[in-house]
N, C-alpha and C. Protein backbone atom coordinates (compact mmCIF):
# COMPACT_ATOMS: atom_id res chain seq x y z
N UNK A 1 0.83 -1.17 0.00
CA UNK A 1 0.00 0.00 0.00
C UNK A 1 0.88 1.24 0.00
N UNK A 2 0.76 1.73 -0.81
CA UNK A 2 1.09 3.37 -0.63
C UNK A 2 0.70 4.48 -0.40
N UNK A 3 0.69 5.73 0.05
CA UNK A 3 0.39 6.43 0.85
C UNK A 3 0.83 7.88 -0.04
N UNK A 4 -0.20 8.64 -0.09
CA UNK A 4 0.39 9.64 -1.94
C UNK A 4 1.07 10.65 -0.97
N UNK A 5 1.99 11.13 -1.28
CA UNK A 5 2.72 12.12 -1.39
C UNK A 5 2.10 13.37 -0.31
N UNK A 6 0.82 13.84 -0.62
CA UNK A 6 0.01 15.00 -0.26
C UNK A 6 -0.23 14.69 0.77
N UNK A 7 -0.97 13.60 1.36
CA UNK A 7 -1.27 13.38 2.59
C UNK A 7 -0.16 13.05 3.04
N UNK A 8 1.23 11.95 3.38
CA UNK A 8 1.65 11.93 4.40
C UNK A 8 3.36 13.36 4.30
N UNK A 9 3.04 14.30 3.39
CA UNK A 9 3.39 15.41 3.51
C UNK A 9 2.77 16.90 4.45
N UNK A 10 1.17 16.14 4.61
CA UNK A 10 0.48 16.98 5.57
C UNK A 10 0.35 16.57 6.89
N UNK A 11 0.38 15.28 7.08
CA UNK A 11 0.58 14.63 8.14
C UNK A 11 2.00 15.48 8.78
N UNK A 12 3.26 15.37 8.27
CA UNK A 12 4.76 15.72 8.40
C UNK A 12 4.33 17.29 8.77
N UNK A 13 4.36 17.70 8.57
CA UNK A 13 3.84 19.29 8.20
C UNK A 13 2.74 19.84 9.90
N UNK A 14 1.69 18.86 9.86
CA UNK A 14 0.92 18.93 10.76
C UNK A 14 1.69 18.78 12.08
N UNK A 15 2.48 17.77 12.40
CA UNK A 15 3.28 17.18 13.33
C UNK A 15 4.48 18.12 13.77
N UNK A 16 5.17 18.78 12.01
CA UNK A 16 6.48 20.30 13.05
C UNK A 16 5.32 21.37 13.52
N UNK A 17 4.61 21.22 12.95
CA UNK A 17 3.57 22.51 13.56
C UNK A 17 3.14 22.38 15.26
N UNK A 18 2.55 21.34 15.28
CA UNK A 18 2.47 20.82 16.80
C UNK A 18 3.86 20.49 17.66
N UNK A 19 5.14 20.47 17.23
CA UNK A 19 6.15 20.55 17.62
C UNK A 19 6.81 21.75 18.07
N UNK A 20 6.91 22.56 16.89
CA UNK A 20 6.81 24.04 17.17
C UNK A 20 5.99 24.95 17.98
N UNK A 21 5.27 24.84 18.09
CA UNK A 21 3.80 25.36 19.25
C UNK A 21 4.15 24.36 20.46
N UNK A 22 4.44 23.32 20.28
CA UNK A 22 4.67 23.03 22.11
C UNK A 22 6.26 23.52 22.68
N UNK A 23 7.44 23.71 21.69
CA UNK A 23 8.13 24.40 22.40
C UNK A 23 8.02 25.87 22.13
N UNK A 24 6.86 26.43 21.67
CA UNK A 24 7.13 27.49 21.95
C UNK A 24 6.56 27.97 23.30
N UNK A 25 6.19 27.30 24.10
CA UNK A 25 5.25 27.08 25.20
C UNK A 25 5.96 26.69 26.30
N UNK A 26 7.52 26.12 26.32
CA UNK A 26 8.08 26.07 27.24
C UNK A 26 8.45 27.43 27.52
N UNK A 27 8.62 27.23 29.42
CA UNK A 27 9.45 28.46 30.06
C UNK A 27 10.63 28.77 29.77
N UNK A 28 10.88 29.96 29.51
CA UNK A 28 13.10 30.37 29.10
C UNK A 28 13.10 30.07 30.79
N UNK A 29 14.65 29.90 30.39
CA UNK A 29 15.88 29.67 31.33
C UNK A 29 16.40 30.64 32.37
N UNK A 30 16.20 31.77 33.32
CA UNK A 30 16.57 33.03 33.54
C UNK A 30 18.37 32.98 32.91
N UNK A 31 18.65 33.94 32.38
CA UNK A 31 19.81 34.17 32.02
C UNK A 31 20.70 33.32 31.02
N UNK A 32 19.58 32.93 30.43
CA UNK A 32 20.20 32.16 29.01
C UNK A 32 19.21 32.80 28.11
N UNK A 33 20.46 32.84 26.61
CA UNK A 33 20.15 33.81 25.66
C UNK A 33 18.76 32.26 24.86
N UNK A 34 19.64 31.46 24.95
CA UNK A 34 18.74 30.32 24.51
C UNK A 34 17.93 29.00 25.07
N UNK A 35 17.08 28.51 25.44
CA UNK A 35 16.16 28.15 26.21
C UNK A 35 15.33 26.30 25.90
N UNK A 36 15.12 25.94 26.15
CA UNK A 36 14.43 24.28 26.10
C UNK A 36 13.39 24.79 24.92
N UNK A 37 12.99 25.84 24.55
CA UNK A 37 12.09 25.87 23.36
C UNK A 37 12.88 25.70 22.42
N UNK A 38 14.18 25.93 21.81
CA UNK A 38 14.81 26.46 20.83
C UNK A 38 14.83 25.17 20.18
N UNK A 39 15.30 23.76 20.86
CA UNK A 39 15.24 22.49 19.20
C UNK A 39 14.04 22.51 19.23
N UNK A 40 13.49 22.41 20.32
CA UNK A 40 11.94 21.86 19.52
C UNK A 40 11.00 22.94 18.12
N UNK A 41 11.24 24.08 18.41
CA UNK A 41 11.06 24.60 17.75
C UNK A 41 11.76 24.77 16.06
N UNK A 42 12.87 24.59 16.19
CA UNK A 42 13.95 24.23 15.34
C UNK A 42 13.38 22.88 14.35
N UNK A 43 12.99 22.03 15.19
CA UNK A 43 13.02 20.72 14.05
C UNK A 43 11.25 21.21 14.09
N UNK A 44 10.41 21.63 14.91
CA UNK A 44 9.38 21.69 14.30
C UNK A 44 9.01 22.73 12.70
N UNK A 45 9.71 23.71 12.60
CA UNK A 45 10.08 24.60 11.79
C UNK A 45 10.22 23.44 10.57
N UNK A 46 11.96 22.98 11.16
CA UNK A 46 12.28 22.35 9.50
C UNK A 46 11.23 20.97 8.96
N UNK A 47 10.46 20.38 10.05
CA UNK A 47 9.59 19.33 9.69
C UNK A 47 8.13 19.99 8.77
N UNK A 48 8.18 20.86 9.12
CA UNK A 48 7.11 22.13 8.48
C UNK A 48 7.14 22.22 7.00
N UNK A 49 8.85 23.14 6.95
CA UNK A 49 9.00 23.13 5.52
C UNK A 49 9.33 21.72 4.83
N UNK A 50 9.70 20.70 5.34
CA UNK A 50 9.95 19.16 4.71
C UNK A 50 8.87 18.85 4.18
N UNK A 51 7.74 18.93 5.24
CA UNK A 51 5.74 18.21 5.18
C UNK A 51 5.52 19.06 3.77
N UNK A 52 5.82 20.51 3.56
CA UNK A 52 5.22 21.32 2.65
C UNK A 52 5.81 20.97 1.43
N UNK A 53 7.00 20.23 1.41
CA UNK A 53 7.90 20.28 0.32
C UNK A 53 7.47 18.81 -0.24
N UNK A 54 7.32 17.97 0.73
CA UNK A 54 6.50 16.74 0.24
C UNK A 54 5.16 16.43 -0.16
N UNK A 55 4.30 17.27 0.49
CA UNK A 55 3.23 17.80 -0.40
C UNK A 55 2.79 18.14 -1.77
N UNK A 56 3.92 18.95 -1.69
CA UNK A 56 3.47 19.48 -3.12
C UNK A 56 4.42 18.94 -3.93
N UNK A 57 5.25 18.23 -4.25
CA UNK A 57 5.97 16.98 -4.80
C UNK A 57 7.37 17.53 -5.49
N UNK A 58 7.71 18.57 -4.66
CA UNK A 58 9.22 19.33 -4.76
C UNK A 58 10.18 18.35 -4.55
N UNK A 59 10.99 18.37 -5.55
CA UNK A 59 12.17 17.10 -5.37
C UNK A 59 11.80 15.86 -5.89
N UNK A 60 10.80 15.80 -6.62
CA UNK A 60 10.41 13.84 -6.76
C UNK A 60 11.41 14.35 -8.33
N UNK A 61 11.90 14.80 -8.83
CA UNK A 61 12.33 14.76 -10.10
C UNK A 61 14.17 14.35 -9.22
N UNK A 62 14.39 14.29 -8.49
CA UNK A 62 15.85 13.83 -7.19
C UNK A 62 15.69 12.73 -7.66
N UNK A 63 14.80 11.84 -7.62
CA UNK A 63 14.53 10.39 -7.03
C UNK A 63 14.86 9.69 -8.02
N UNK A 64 15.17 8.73 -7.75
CA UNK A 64 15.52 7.28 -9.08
C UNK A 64 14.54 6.60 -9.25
N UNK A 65 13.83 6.25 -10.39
CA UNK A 65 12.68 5.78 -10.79
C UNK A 65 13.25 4.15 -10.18
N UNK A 66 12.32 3.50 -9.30
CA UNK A 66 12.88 2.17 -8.80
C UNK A 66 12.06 0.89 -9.40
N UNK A 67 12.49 0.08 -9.57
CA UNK A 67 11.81 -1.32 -9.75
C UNK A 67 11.25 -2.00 -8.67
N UNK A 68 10.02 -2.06 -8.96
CA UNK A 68 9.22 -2.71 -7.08
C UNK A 68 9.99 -3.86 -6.90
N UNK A 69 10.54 -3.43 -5.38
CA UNK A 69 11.52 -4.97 -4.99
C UNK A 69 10.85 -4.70 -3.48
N UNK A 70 11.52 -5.81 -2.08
CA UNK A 70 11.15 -6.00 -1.29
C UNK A 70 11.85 -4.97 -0.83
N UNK A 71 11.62 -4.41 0.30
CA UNK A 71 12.18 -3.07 1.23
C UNK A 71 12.81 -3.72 2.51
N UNK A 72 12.88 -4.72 2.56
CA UNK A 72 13.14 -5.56 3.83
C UNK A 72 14.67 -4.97 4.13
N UNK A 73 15.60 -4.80 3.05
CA UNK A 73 17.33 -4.29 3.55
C UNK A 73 17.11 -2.90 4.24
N UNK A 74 16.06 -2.45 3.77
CA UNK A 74 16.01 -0.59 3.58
C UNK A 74 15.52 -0.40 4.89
N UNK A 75 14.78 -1.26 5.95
CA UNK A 75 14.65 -0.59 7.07
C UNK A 75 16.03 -1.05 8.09
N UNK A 76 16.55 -1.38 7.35
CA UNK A 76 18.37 -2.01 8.46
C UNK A 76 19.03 -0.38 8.12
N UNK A 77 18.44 0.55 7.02
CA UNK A 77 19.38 1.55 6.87
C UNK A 77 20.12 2.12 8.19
N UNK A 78 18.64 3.15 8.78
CA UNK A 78 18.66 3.61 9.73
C UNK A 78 19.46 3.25 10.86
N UNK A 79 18.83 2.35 11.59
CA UNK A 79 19.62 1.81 12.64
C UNK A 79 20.92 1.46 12.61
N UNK A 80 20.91 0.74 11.45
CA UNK A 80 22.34 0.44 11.46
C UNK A 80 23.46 1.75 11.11
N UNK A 81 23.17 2.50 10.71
CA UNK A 81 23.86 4.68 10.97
C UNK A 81 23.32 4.58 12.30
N UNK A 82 22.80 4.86 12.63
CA UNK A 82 23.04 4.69 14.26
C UNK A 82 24.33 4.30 15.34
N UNK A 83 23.96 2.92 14.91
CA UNK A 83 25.10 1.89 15.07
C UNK A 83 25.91 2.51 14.57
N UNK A 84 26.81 2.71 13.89
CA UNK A 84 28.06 3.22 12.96
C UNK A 84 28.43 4.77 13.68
N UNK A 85 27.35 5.64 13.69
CA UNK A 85 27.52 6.86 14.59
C UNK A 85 28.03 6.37 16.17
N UNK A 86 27.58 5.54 16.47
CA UNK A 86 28.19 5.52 18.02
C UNK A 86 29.41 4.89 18.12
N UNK A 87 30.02 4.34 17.33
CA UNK A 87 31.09 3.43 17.20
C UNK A 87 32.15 4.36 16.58
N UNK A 88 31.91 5.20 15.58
CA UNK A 88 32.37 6.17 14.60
C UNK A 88 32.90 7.90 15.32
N UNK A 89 31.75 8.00 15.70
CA UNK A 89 32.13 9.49 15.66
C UNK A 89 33.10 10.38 16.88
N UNK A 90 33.63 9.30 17.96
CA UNK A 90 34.64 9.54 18.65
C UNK A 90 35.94 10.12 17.83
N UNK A 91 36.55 8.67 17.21
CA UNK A 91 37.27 9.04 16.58
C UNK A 91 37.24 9.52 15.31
N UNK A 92 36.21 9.85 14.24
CA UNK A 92 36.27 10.25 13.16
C UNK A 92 36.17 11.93 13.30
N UNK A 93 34.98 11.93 14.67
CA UNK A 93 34.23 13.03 14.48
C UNK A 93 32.94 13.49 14.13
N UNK A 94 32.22 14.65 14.70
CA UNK A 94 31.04 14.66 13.98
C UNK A 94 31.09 14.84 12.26
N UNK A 95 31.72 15.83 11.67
CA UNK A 95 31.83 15.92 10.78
C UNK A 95 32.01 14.70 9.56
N UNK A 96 32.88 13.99 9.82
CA UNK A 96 32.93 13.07 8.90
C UNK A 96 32.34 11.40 8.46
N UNK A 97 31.60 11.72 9.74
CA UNK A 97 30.39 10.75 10.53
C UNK A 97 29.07 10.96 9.91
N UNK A 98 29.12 12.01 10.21
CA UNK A 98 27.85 13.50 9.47
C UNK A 98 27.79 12.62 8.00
N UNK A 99 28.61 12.73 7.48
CA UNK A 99 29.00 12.97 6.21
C UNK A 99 28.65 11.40 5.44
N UNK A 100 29.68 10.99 6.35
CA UNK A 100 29.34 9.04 5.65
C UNK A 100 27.57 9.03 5.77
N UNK A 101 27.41 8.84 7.21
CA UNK A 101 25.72 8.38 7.09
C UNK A 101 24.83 9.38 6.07
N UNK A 102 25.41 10.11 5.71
CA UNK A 102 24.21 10.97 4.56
C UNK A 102 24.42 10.40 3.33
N UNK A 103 25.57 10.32 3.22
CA UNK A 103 26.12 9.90 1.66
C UNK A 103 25.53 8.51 1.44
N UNK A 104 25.82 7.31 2.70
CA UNK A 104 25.13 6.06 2.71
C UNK A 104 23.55 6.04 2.59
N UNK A 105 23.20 7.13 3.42
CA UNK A 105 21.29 6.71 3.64
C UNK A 105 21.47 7.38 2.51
N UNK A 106 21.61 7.78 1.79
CA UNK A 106 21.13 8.72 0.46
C UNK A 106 21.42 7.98 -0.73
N UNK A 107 22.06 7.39 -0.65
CA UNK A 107 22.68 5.98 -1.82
C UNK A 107 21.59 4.86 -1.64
N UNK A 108 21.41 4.62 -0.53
CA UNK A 108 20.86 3.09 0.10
C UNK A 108 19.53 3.72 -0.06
N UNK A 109 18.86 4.60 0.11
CA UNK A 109 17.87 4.73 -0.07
C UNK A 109 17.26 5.39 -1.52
N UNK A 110 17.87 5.46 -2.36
CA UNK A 110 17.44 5.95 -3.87
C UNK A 110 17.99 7.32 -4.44
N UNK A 111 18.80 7.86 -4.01
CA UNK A 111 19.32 9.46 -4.08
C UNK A 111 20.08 8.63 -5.26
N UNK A 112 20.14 9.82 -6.05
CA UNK A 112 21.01 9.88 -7.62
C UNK A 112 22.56 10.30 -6.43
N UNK A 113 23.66 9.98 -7.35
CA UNK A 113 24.72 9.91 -6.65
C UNK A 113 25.15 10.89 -6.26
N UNK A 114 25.36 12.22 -7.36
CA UNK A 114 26.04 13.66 -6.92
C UNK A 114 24.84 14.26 -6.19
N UNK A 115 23.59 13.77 -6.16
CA UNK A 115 22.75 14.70 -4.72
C UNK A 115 23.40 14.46 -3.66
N UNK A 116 23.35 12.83 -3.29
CA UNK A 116 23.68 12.36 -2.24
C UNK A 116 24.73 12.82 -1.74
N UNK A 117 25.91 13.06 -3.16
CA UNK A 117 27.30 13.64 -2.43
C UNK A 117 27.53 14.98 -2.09
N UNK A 118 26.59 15.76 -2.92
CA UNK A 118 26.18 17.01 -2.55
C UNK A 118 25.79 17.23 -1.08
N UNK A 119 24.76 16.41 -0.45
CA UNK A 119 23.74 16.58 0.65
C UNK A 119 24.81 16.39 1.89
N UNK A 120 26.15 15.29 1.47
CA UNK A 120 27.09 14.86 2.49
C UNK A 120 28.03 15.65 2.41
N UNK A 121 28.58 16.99 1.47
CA UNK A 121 29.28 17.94 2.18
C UNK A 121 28.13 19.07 2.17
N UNK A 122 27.37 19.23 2.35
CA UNK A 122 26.63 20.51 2.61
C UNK A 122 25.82 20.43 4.30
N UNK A 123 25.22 18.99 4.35
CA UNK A 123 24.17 18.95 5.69
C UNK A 123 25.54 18.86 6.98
N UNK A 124 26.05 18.05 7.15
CA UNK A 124 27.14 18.17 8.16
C UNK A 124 26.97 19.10 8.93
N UNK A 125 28.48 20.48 7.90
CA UNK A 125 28.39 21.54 8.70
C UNK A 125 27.40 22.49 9.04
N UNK A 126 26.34 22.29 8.10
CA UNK A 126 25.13 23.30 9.12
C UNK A 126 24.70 22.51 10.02
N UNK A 127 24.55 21.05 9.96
CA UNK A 127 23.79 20.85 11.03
C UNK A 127 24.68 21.08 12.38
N UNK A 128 25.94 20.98 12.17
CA UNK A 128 26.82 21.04 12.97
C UNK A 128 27.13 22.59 14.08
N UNK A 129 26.83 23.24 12.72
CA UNK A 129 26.55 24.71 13.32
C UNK A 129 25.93 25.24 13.75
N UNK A 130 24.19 24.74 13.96
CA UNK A 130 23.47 24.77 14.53
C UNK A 130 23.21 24.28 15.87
N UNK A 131 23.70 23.16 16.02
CA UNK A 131 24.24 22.69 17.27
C UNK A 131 25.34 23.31 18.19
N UNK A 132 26.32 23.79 17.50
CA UNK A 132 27.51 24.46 18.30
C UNK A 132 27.40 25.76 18.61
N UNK A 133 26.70 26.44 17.55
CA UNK A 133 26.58 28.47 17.80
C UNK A 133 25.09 28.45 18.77
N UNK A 134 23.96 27.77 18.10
CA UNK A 134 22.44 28.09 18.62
C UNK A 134 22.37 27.15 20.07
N UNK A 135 22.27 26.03 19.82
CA UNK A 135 22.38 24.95 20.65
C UNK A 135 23.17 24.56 22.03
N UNK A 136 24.48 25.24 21.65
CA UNK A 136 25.80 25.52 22.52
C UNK A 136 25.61 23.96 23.05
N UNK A 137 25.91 22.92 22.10
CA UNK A 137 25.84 21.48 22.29
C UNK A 137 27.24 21.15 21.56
N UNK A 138 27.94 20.56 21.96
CA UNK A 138 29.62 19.94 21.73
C UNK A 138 29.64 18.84 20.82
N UNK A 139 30.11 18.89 19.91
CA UNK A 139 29.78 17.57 18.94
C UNK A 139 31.39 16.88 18.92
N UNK A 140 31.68 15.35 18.88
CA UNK A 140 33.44 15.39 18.66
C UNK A 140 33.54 15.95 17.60
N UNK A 141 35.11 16.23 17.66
CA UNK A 141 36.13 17.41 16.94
C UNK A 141 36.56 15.73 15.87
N UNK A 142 37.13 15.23 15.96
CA UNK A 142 37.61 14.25 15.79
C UNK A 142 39.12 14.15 15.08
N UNK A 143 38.74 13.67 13.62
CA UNK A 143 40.01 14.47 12.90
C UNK A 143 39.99 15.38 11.98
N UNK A 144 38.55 15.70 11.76
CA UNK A 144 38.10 16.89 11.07
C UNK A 144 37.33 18.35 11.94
N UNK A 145 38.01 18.96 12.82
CA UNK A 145 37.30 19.92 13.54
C UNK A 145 36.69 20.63 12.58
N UNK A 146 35.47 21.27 13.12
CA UNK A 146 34.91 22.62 12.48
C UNK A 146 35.78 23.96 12.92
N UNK A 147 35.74 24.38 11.55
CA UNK A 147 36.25 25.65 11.68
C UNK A 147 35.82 26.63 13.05
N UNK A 148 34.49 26.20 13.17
CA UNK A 148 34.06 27.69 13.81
C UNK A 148 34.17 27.13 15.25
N UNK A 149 34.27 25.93 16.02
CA UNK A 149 34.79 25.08 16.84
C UNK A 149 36.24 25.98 17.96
């Protein structure tokens, strides 16, 4: 069974919205510039524009037209980047940790190749930077520090 595009793009969409509205509802911190609302609000935001972008079917021209096969490898993606992140990113680092699991879930899951390699030097360091400047959350340095680190 499949599930079109529009609806579980509004579903996604519906869900950062209710994400976003409940941290915007937490109490600040006295004397912090940034506060327990700020990820939630953060991923409710970007789940917002994702839901809207899947909706309206922005990016399906990305995708690799696939041959119906079984999906049974494709849910080991995830977890197993997981796995690999906790084992990995001591010594590699966030950055280059960042980098493999995007390039892999983006391969393993149907991404044309130069998106995927695109998405694995571009998502990293913002996500990275968002965590370290907004977040003031420590990611390992490893053997690739961030510049702004």
């Amino acid at each position: 069974m499949q599930i079109s595009n529009r609806l579980s793009g509004s579903v996604l969409a519906a869900l950062g919205a209710a994400a976003a509205w409940g941290g915007s509802r937490l109490p600040p911190v006295p004397g912090q510039d940034v506060g327990p609302a700020a990820f939630p609000m953060v991923i409710g935001f970007g789940l917002v524009a994702c839901g809207v972008l899947i909706a309206l079917g922005i990016g399906r021209s990305f995708e690799v037209e696939e041959t119906p096969e079984p999906l049974t490898w494709r849910v080991l993606v995830p977890p197993g980047l997981l796995v690999f992140y906790v084992l990995a990113a001591n010594e590699l680092g966030f950055l280059l940790t960042a980098a493999a699991m995007v390039l892999a879930a983006g391969l393993a899951l149907g991404a044309r190749p130069r998106l995927a390699l695109a998405m694995a030097v571009i998502a990293p360091p913002l996500v990275h930077l968002a965590f370290y400047k907004l977040l003031r959350v420590p990611l390992p340095a490893g053997l690739l520090p961030a510049p702004w680190a």
